[in-house]
PDB file of N, CA and C in Angstrom:
ATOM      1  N   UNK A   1      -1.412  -0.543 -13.054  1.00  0.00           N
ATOM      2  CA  UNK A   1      -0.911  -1.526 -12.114  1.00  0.00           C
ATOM      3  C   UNK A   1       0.611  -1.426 -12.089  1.00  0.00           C
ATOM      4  N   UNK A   2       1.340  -1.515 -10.637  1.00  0.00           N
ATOM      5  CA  UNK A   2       2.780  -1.747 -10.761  1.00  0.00           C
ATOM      6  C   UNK A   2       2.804  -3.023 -10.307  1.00  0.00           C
ATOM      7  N   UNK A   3       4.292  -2.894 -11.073  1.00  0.00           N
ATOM      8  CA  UNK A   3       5.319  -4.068 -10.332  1.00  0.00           C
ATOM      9  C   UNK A   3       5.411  -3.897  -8.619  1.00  0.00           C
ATOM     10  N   UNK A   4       5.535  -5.104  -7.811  1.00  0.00           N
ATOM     11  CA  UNK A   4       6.000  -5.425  -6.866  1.00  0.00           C
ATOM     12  C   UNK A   4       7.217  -5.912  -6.489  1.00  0.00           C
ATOM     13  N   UNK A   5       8.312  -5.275  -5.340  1.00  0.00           N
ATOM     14  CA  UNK A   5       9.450  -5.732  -5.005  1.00  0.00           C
ATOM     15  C   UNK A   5       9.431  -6.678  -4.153  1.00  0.00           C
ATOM     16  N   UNK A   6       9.477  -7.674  -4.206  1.00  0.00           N
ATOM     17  CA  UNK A   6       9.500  -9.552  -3.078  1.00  0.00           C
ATOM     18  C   UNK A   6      10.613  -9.933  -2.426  1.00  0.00           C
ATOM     19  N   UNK A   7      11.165  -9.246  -1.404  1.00  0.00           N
ATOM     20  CA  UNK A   7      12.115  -9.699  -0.776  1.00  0.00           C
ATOM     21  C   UNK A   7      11.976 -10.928   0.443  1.00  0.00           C
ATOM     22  N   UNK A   8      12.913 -11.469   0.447  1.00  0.00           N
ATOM     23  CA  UNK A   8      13.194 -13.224   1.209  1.00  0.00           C
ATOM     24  C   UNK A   8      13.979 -12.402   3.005  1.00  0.00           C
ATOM     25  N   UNK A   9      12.948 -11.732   3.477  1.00  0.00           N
ATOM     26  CA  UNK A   9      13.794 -11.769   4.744  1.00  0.00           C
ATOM     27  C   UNK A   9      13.906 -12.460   5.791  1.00  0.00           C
ATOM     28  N   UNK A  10      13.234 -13.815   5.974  1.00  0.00           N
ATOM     29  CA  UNK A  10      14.038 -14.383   6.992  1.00  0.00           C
ATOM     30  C   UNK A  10      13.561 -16.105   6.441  1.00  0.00           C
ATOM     31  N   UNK A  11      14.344 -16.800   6.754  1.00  0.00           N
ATOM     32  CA  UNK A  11      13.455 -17.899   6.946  1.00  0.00           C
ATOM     33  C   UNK A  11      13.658 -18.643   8.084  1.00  0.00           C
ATOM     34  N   UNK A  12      12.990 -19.537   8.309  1.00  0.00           N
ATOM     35  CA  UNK A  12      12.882 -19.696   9.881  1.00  0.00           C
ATOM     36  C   UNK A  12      12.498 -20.865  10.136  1.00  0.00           C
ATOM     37  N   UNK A  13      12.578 -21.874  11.952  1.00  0.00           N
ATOM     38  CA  UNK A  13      12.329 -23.298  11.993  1.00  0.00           C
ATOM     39  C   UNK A  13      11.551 -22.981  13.138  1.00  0.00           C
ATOM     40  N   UNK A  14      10.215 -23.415  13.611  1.00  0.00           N
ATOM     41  CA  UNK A  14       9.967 -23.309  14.794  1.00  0.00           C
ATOM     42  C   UNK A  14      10.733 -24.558  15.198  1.00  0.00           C
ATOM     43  N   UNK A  15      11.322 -24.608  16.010  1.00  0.00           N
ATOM     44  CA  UNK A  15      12.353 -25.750  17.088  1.00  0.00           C
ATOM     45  C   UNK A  15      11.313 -26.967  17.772  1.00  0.00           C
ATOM     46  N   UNK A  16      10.281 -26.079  18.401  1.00  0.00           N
ATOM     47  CA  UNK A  16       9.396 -26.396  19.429  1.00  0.00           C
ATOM     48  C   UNK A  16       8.429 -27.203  18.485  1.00  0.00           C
ATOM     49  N   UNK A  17       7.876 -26.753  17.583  1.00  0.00           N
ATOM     50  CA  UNK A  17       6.792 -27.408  16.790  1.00  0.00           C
ATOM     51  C   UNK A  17       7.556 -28.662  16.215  1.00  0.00           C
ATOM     52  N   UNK A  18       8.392 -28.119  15.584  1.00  0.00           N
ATOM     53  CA  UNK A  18       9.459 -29.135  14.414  1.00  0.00           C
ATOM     54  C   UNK A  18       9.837 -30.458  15.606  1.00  0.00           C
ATOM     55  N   UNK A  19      10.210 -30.506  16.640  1.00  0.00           N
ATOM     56  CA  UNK A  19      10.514 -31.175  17.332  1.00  0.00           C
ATOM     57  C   UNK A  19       9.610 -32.321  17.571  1.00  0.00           C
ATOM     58  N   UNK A  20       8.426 -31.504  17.694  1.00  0.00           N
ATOM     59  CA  UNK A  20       7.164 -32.689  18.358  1.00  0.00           C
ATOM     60  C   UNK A  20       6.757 -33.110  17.221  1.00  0.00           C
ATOM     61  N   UNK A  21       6.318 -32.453  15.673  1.00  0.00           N
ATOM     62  CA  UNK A  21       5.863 -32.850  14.588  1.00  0.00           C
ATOM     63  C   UNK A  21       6.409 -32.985  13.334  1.00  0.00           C
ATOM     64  N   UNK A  22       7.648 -32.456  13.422  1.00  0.00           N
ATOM     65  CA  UNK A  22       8.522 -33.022  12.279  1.00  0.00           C
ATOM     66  C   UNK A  22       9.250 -34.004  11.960  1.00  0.00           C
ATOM     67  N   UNK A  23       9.618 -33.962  10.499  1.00  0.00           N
ATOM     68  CA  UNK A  23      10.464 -35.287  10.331  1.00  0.00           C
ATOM     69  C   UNK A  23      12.194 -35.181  11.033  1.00  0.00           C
ATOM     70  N   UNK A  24      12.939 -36.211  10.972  1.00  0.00           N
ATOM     71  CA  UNK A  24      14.293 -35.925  11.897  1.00  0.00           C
ATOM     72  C   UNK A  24      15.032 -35.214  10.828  1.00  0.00           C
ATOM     73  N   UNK A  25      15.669 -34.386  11.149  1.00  0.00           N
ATOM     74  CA  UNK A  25      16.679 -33.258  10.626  1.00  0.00           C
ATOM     75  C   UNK A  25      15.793 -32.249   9.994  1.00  0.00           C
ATOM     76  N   UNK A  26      14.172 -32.027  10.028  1.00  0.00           N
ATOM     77  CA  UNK A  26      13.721 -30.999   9.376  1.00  0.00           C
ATOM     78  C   UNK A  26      14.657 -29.889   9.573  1.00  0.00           C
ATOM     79  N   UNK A  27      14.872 -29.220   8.482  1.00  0.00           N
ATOM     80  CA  UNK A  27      15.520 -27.425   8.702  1.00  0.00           C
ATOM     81  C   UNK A  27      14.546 -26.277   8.011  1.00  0.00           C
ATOM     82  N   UNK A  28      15.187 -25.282   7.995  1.00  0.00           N
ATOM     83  CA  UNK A  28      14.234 -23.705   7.443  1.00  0.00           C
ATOM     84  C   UNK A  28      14.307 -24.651   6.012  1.00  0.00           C
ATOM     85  N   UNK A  29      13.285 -23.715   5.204  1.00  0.00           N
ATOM     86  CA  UNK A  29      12.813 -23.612   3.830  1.00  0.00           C
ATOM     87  C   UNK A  29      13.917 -24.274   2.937  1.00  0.00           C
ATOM     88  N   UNK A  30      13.804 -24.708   2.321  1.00  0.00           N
ATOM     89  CA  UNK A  30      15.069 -25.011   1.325  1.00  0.00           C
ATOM     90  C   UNK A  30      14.780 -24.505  -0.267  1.00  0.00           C
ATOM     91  N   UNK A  31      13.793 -24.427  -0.353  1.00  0.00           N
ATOM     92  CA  UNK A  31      13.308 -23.410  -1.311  1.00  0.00           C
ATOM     93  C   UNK A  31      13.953 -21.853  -1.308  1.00  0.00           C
ATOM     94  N   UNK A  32      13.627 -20.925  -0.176  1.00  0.00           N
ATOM     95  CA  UNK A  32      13.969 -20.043  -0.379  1.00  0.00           C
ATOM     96  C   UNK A  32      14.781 -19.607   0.317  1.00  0.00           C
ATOM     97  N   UNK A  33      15.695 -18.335  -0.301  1.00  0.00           N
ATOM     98  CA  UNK A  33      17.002 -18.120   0.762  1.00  0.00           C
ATOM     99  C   UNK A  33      16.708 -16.371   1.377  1.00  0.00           C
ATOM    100  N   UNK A  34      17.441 -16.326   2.331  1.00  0.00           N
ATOM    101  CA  UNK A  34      17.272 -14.948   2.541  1.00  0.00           C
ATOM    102  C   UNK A  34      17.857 -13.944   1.520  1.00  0.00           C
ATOM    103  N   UNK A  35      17.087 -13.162   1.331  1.00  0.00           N
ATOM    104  CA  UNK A  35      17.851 -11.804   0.550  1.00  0.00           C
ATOM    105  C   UNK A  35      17.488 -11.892  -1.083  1.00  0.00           C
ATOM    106  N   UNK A  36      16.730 -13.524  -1.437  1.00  0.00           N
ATOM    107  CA  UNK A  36      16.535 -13.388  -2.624  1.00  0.00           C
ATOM    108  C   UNK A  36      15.047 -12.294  -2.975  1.00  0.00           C
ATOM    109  N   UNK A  37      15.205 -11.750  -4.070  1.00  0.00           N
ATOM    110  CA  UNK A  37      14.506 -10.948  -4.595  1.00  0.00           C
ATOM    111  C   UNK A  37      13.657 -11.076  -5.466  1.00  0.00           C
ATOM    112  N   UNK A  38      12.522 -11.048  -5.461  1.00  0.00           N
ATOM    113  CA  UNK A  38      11.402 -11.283  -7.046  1.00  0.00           C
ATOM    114  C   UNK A  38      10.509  -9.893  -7.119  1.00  0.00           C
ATOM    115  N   UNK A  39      10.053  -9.724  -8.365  1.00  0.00           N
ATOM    116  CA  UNK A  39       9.186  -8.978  -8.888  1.00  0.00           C
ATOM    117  C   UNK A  39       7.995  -9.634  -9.562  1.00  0.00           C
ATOM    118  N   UNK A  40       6.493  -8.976  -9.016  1.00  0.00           N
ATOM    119  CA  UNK A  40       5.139  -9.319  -9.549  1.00  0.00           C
ATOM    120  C   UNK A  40       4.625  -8.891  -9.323  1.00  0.00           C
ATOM    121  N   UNK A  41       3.387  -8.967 -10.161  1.00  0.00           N
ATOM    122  CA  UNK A  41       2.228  -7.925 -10.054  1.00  0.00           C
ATOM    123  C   UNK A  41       0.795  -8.775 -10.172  1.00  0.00           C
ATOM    124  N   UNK A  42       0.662  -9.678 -11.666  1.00  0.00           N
ATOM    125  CA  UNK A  42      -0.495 -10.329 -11.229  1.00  0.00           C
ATOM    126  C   UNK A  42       0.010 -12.300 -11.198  1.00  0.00           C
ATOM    127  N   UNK A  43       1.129 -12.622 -11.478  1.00  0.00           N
ATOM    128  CA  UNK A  43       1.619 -13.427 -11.934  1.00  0.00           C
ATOM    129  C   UNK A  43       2.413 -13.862 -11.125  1.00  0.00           C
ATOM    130  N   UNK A  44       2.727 -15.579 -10.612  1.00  0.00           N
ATOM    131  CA  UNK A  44       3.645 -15.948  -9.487  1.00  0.00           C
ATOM    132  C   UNK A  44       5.404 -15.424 -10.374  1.00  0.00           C
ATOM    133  N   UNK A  45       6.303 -15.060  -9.690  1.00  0.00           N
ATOM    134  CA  UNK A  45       7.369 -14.948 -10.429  1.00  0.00           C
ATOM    135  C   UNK A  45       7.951 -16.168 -10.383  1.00  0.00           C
ATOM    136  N   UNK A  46       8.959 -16.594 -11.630  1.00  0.00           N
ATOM    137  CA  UNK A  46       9.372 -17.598 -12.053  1.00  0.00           C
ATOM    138  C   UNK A  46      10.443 -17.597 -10.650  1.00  0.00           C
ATOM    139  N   UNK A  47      10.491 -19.429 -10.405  1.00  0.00           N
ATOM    140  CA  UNK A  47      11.521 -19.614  -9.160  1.00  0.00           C
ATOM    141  C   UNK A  47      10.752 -19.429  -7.994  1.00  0.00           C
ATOM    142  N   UNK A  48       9.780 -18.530  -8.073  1.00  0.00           N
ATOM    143  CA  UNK A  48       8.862 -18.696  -6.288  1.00  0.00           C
ATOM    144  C   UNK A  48       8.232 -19.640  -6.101  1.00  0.00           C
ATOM    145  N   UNK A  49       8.520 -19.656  -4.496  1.00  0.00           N
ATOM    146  CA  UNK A  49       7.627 -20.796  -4.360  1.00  0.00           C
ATOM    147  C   UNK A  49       6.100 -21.462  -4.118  1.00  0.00           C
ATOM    148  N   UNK A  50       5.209 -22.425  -5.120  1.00  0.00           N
ATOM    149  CA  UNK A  50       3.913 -21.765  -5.395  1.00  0.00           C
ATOM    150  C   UNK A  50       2.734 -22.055  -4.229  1.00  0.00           C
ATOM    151  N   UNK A  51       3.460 -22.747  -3.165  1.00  0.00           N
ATOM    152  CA  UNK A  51       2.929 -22.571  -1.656  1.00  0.00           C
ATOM    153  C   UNK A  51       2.952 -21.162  -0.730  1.00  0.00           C
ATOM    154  N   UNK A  52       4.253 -20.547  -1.369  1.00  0.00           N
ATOM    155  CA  UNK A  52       4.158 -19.424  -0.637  1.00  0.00           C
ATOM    156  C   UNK A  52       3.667 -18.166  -1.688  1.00  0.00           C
ATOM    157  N   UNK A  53       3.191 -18.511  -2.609  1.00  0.00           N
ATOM    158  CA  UNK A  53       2.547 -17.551  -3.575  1.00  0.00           C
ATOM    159  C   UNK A  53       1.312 -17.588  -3.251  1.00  0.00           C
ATOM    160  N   UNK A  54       0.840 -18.753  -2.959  1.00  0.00           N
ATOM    161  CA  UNK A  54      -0.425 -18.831  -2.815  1.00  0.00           C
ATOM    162  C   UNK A  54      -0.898 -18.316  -1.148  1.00  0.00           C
ATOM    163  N   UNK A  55       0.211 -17.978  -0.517  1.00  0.00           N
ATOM    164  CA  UNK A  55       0.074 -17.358   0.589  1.00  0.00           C
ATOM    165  C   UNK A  55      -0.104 -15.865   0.694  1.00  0.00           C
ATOM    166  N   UNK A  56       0.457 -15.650  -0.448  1.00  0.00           N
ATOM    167  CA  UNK A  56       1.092 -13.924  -0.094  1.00  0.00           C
ATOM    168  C   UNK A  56       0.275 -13.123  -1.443  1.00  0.00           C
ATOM    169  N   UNK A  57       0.087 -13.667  -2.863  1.00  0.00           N
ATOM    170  CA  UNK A  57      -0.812 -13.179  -3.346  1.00  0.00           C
ATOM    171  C   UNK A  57      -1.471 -12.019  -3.674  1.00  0.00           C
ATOM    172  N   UNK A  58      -2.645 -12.507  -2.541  1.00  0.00           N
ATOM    173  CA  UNK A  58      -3.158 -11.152  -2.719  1.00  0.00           C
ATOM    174  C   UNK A  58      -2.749  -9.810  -2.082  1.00  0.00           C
ATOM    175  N   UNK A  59      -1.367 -10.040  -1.077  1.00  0.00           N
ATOM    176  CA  UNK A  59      -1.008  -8.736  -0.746  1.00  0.00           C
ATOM    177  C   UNK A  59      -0.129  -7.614  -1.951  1.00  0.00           C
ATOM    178  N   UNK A  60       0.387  -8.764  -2.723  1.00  0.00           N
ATOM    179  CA  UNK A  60       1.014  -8.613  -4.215  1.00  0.00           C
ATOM    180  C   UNK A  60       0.324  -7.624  -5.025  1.00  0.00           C
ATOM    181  N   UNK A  61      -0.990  -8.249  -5.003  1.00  0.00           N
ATOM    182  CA  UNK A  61      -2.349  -8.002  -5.925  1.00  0.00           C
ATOM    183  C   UNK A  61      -2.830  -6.456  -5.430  1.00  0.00           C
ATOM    184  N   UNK A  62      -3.188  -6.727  -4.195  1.00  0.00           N
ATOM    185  CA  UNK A  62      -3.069  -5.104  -3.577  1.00  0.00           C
ATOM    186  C   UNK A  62      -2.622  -3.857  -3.785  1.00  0.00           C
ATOM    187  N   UNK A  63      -1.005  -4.371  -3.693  1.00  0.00           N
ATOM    188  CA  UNK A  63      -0.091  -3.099  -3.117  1.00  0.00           C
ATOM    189  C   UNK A  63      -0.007  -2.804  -4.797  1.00  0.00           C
ATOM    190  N   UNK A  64       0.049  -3.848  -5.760  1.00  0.00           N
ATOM    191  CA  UNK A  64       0.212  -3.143  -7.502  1.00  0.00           C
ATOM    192  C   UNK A  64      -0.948  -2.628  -7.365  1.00  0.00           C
ATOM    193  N   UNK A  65      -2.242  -2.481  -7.109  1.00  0.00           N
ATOM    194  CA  UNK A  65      -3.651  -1.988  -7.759  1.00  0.00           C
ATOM    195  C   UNK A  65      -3.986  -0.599  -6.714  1.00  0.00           C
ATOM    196  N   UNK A  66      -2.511  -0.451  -5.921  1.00  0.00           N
ATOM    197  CA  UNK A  66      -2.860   0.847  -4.887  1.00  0.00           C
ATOM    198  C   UNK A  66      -2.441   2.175  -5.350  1.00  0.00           C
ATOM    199  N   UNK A  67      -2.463   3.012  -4.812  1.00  0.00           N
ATOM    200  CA  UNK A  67      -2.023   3.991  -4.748  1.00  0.00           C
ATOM    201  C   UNK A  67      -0.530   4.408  -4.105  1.00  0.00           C
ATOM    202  N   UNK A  68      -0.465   3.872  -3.768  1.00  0.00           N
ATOM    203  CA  UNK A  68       1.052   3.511  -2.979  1.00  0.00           C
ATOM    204  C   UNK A  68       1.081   4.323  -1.678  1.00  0.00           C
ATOM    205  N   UNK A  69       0.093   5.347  -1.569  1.00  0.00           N
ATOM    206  CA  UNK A  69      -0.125   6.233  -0.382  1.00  0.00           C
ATOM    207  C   UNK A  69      -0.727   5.730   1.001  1.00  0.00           C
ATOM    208  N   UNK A  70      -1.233   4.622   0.762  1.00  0.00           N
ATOM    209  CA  UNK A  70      -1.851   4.396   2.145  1.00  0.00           C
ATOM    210  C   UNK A  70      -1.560   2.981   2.640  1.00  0.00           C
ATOM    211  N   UNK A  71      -2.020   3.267   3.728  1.00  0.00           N
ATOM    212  CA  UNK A  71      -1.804   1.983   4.611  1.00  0.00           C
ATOM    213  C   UNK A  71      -2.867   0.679   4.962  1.00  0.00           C
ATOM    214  N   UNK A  72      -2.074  -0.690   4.699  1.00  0.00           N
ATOM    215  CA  UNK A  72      -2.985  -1.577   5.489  1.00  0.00           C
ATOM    216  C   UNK A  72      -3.394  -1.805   6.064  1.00  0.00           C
ATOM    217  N   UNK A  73      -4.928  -2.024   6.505  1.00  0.00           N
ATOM    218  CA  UNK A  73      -5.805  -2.337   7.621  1.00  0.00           C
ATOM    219  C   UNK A  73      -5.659  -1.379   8.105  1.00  0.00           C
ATOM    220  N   UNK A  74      -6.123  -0.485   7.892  1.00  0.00           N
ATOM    221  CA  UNK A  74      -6.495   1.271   8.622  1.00  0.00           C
ATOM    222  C   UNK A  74      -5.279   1.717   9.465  1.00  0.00           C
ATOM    223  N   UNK A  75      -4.540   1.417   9.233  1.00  0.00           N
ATOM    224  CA  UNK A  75      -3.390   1.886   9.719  1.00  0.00           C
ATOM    225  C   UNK A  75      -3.140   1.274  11.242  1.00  0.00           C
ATOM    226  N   UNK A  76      -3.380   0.431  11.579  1.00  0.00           N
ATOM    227  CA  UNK A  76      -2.993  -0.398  12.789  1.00  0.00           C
ATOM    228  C   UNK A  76      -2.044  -1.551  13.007  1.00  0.00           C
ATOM    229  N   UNK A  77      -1.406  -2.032  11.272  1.00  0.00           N
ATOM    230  CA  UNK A  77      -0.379  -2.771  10.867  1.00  0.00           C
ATOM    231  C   UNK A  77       1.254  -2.170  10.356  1.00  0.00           C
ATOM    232  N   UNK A  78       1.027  -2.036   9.660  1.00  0.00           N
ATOM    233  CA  UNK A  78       2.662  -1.706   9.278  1.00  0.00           C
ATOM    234  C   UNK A  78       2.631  -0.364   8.846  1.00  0.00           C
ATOM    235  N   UNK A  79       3.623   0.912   9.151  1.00  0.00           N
ATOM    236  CA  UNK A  79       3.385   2.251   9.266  1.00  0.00           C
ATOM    237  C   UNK A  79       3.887   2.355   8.431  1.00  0.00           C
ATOM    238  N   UNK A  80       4.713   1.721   7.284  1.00  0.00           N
ATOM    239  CA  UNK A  80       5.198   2.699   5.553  1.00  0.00           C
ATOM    240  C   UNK A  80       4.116   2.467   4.611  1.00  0.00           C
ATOM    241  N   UNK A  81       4.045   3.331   4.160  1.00  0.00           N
ATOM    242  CA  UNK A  81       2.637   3.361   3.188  1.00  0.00           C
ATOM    243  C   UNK A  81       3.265   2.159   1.791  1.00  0.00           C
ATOM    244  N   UNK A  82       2.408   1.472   0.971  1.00  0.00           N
ATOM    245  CA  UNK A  82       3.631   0.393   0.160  1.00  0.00           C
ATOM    246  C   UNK A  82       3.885  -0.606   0.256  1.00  0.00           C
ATOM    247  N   UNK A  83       3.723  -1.265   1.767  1.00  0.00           N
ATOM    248  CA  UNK A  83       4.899  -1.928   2.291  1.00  0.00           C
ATOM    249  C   UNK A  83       3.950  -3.187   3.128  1.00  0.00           C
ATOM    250  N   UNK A  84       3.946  -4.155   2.869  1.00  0.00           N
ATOM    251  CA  UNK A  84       3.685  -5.605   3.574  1.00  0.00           C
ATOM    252  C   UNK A  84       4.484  -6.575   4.015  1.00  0.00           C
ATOM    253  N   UNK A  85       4.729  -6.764   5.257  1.00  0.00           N
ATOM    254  CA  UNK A  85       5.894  -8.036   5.477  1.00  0.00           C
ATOM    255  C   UNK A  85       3.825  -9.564   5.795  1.00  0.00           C
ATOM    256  N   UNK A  86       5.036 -10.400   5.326  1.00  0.00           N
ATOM    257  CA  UNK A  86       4.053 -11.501   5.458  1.00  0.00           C
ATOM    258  C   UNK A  86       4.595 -12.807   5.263  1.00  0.00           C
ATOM    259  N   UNK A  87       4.179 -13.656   5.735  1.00  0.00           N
ATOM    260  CA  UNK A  87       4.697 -14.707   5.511  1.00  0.00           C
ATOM    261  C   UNK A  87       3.981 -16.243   4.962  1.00  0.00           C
ATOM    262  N   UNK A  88       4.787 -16.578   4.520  1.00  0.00           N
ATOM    263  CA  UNK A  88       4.136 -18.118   3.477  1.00  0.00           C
ATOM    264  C   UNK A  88       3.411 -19.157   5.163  1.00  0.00           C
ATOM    265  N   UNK A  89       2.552 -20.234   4.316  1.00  0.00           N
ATOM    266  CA  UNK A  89       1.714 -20.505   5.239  1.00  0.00           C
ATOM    267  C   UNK A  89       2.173 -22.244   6.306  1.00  0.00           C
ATOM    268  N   UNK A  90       3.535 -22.405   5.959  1.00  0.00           N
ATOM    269  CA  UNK A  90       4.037 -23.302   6.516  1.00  0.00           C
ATOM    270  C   UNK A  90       4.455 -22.903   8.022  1.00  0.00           C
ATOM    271  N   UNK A  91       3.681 -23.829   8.861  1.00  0.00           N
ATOM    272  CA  UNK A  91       3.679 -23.476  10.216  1.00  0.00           C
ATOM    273  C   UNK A  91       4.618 -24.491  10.722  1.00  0.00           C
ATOM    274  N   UNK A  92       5.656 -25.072  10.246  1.00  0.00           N
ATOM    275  CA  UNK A  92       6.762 -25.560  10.940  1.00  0.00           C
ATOM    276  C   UNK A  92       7.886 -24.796  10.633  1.00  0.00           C
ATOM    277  N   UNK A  93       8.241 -24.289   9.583  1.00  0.00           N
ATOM    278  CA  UNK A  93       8.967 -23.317   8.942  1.00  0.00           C
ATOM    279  C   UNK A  93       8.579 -22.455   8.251  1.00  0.00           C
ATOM    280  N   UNK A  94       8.049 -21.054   8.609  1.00  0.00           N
ATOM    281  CA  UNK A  94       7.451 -20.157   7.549  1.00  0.00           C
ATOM    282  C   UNK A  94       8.578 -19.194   7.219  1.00  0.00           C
ATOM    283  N   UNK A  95       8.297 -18.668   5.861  1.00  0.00           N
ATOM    284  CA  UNK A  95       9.383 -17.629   5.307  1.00  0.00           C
ATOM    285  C   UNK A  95       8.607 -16.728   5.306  1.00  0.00           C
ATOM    286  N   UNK A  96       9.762 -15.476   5.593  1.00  0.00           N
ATOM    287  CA  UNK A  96       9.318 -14.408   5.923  1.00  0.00           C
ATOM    288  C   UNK A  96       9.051 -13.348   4.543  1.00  0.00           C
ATOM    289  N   UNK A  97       8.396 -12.559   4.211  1.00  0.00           N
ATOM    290  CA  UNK A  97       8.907 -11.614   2.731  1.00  0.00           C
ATOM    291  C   UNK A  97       8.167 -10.175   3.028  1.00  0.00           C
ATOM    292  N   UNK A  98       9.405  -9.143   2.535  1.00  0.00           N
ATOM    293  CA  UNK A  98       9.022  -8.341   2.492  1.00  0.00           C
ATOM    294  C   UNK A  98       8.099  -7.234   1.332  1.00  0.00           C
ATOM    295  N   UNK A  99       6.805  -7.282   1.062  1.00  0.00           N
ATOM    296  CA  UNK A  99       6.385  -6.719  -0.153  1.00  0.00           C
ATOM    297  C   UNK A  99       6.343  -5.279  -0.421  1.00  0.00           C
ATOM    298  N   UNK A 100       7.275  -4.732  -1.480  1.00  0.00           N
ATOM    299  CA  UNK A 100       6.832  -3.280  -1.675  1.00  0.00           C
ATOM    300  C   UNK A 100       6.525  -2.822  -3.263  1.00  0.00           C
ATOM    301  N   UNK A 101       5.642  -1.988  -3.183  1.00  0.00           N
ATOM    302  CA  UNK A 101       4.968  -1.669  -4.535  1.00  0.00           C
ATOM    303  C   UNK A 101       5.723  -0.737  -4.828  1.00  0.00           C
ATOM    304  N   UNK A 102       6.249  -0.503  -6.120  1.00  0.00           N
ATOM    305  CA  UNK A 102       7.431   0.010  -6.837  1.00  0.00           C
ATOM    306  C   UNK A 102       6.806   1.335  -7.813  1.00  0.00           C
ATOM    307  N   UNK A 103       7.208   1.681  -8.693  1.00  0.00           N
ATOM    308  CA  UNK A 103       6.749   2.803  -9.502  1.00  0.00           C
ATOM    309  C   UNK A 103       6.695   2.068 -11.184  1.00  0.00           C
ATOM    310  N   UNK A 104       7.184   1.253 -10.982  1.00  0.00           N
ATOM    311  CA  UNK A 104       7.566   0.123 -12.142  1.00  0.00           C
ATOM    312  C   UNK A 104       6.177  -0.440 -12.774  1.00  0.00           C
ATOM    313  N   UNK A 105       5.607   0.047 -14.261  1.00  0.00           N
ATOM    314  CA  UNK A 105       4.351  -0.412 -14.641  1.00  0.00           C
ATOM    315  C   UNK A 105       4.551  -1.514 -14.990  1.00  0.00           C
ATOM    316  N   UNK A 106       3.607  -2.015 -14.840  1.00  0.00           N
ATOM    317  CA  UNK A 106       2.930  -3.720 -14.921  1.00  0.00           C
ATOM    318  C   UNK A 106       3.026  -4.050 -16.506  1.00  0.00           C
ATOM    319  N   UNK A 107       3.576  -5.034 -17.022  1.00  0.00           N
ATOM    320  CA  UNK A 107       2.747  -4.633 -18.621  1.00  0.00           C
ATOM    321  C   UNK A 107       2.630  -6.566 -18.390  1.00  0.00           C
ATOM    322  N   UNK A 108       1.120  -6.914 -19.541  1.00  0.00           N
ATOM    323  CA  UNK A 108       0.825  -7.987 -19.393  1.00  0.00           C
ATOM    324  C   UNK A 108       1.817  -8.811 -20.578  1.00  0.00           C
ATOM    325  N   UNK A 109       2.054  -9.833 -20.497  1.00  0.00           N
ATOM    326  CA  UNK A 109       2.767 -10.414 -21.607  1.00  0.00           C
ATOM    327  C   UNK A 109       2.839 -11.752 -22.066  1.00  0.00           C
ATOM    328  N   UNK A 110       0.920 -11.490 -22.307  1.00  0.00           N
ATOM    329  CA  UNK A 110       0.153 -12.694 -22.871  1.00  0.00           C
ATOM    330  C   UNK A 110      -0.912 -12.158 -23.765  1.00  0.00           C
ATOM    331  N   UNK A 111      -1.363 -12.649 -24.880  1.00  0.00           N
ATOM    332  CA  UNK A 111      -2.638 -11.950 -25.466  1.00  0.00           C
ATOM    333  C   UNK A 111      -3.553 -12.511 -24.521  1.00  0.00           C
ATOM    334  N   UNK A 112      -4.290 -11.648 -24.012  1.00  0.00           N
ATOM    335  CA  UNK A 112      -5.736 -12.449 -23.652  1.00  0.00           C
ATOM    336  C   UNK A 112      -6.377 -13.115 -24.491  1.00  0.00           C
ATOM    337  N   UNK A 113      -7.230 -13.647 -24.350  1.00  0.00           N
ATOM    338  CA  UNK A 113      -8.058 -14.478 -25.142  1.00  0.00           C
ATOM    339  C   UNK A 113      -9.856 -14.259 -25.347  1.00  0.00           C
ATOM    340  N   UNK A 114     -10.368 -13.350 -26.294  1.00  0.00           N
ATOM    341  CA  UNK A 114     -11.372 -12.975 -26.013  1.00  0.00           C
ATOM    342  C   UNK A 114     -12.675 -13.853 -26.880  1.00  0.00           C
TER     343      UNK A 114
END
């Protein structure tokens, strides 16, 4: 299993939604900023946020347990082999992230418990 690279590329307000259903002064994410960076593989990284972990996940889970050679959804989504943009599941403001699977091994750093 590798590590995963978690980049913060955009975050964002729908105007239109936020307007009719938000609270007054809603803005983008305040949690996360653009450009911040995390690494994971099976584990939320410390500081993420666990709404948008629980969004993005299993693309995390994926791209560490791949091969790094191929592409998502038969190749009709995103053309670098590696590579997932996706976003957390807040539909007044969703953040954007870019996921790429690294060469970086996974190591666990908990005893299991058998």
């Amino acid at each position: 299993m590798k590590k995963c690279k978690i980049t913060v590329l955009k975050t964002t307000l729908d105007q239109e939604l936020a307007a009719e259903y938000g609270v007054e002064g809603l803005k983008a994410c305040p949690m996360m900023q653009e450009g911040q960076v995390f690494y994971a593989d099976y584990a939320k990284p410390e500081g993420f946020c666990d709404e948008a972990w629980k969004a993005i996940y299993q693309y995390v889970f994926a791209l560490s347990h791949s091969d790094g050679t191929g592409l998502f959804y038969y190749g009709d989504w995103i053309r670098k082999p590696g590579v997932a943009i996706v976003s957390c599941n807040d539909g007044l403001r969703p953040v954007i992230f870019k996921i790429e699977r690294t060469e970086e091994e996974s190591k666990i750093d908990y005893v299991p418990v058998r």
